[in-house]
C-alpha atoms as a PDB file:
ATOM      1  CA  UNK A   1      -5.622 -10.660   4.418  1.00  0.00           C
ATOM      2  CA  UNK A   2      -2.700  -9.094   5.973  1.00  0.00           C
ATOM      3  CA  UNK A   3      -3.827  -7.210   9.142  1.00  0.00           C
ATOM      4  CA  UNK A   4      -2.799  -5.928  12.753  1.00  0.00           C
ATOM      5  CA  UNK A   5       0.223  -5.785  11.779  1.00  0.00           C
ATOM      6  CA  UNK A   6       3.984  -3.419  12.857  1.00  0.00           C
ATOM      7  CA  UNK A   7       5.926  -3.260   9.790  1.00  0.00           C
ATOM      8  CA  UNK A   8       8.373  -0.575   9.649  1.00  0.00           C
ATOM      9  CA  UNK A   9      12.162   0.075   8.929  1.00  0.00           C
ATOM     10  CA  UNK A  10      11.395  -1.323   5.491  1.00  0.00           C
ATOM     11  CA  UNK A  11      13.715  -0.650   2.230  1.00  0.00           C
ATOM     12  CA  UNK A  12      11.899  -1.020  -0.903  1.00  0.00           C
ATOM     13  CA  UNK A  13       8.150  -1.494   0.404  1.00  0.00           C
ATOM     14  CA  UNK A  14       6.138  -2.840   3.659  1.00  0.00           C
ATOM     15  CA  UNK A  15       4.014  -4.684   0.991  1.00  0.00           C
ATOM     16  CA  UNK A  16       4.633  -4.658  -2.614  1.00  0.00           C
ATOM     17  CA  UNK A  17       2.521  -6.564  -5.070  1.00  0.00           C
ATOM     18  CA  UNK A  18       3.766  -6.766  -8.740  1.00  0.00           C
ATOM     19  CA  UNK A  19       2.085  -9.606 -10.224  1.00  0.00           C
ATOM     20  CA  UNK A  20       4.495 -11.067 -12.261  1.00  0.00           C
ATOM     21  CA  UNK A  21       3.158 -14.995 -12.188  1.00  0.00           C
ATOM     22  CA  UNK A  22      -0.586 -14.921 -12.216  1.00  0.00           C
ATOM     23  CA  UNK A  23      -3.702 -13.247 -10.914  1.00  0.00           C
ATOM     24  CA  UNK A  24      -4.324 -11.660  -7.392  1.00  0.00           C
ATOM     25  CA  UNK A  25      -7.410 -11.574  -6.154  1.00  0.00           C
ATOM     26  CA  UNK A  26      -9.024 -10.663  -2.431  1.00  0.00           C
ATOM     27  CA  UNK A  27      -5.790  -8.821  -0.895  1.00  0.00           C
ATOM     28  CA  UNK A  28      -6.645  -6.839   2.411  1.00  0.00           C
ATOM     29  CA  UNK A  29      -4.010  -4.745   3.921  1.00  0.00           C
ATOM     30  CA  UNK A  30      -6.171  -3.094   6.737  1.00  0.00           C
ATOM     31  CA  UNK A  31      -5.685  -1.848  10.556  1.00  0.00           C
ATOM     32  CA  UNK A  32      -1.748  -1.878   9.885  1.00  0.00           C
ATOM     33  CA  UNK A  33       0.847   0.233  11.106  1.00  0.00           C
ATOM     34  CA  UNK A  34       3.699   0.586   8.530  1.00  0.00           C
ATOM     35  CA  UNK A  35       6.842   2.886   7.696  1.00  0.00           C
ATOM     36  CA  UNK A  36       9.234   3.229   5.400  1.00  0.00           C
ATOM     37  CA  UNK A  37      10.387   1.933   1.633  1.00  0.00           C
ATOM     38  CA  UNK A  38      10.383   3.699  -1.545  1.00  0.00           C
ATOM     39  CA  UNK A  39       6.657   4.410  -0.844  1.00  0.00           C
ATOM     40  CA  UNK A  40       5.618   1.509   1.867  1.00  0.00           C
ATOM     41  CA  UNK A  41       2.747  -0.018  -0.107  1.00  0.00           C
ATOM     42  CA  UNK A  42       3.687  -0.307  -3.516  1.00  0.00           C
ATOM     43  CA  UNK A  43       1.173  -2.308  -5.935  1.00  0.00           C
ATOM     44  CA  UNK A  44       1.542  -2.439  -9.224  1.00  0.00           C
ATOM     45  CA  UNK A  45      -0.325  -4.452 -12.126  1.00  0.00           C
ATOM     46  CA  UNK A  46       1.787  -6.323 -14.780  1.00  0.00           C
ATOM     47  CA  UNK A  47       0.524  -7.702 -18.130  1.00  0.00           C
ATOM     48  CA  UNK A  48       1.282 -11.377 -17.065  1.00  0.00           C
ATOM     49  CA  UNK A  49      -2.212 -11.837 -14.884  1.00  0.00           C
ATOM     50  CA  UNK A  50      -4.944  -9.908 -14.067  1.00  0.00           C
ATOM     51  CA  UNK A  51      -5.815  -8.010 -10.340  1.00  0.00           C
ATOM     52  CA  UNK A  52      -8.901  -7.524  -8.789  1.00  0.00           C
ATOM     53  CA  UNK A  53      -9.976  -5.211  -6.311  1.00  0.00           C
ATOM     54  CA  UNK A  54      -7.158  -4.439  -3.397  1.00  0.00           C
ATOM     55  CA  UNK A  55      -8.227  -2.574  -0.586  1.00  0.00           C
ATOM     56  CA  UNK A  56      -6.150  -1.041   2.077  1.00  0.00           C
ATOM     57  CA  UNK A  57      -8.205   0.862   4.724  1.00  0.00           C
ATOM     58  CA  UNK A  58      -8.074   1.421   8.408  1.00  0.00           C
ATOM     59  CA  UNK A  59      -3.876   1.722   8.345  1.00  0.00           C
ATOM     60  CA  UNK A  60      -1.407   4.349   9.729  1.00  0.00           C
ATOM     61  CA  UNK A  61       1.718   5.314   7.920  1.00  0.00           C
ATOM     62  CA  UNK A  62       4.708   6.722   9.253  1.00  0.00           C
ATOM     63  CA  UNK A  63       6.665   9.347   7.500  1.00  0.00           C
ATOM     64  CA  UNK A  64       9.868   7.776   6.726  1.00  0.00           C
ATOM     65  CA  UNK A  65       9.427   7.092   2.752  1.00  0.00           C
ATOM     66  CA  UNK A  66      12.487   7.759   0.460  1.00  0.00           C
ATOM     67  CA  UNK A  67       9.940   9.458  -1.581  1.00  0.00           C
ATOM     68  CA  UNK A  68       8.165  11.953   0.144  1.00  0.00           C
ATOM     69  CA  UNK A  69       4.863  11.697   1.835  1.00  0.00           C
ATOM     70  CA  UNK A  70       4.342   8.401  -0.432  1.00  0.00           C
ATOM     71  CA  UNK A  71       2.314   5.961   2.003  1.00  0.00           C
ATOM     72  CA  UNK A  72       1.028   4.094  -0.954  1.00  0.00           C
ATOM     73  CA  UNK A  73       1.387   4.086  -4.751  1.00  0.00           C
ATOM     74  CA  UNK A  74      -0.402   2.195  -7.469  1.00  0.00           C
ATOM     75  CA  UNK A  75      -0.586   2.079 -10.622  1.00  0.00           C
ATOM     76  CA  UNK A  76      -4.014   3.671 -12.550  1.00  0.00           C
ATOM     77  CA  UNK A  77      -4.827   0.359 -13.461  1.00  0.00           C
ATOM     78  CA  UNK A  78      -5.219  -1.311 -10.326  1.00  0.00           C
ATOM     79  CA  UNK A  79      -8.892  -0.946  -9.029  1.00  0.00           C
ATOM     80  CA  UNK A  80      -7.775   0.235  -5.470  1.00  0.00           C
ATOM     81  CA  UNK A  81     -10.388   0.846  -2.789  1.00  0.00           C
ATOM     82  CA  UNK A  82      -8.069   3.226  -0.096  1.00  0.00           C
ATOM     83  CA  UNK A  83     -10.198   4.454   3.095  1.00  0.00           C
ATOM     84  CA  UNK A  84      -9.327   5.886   6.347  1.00  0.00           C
ATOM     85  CA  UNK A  85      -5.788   5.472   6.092  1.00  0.00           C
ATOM     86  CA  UNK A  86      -3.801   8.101   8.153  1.00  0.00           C
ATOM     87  CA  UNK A  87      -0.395   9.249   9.088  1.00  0.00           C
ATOM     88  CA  UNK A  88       0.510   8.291  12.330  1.00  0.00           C
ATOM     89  CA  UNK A  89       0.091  10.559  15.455  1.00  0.00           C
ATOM     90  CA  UNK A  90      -2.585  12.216  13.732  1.00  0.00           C
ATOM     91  CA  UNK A  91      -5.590  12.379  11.422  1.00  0.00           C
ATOM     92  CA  UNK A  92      -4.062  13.769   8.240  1.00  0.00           C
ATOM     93  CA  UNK A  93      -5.260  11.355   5.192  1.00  0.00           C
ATOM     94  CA  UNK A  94      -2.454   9.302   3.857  1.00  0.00           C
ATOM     95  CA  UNK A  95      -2.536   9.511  -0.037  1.00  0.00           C
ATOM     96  CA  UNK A  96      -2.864   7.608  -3.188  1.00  0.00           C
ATOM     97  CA  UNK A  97      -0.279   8.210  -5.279  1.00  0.00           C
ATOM     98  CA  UNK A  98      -1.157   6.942  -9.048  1.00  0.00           C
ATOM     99  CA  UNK A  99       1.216   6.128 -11.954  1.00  0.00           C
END
């Protein structure tokens, strides 16, 4: 569980789950505030383990993402449950990017 959290200013991603050395299972990234990265929560499944439902709800998202308006990206793959997460400062849905 990763939650009431500030994590901003980040490079690459706030959070960024890749998998690479075994299964993950039971993440929570809720009631966050985080900014920046490539897109600032970045998970992505690998062939090396297996993932299980992540779920990010609750979280606001600034707007400073190298790629634009990328709060969080997954790949299709990853069985994502994303609710009521907005940008910051107002109540605009932040989006699920999938690839």
């Amino acid at each position: 569980h990763i939650e009431h959290n500030t994590i901003t200013n980040s490079y690459n991603a706030a959070l960024q789950v890749t998998q690479d050395h075994g299964a993950v299972s039971g993440l929570f990234f809720q009631d966050n505030w985080a900014d920046g990265g490539g897109c600032t929560v970045n998970i992505n499944s690998k062939p090396m383990g297996s993932m299980s439902t992540v779920t990010v709800t609750d979280n606001k998202f600034g707007h400073a993402t190298r790629v634009a308006n990328c709060p969080i990206v997954a790949s299709t793959d990853v069985p994502l449950v994303a609710a009521r997460n907005v940008f910051v400062n107002s109540t605009q849905t932040a989006p699920v990017r999938r690839g």
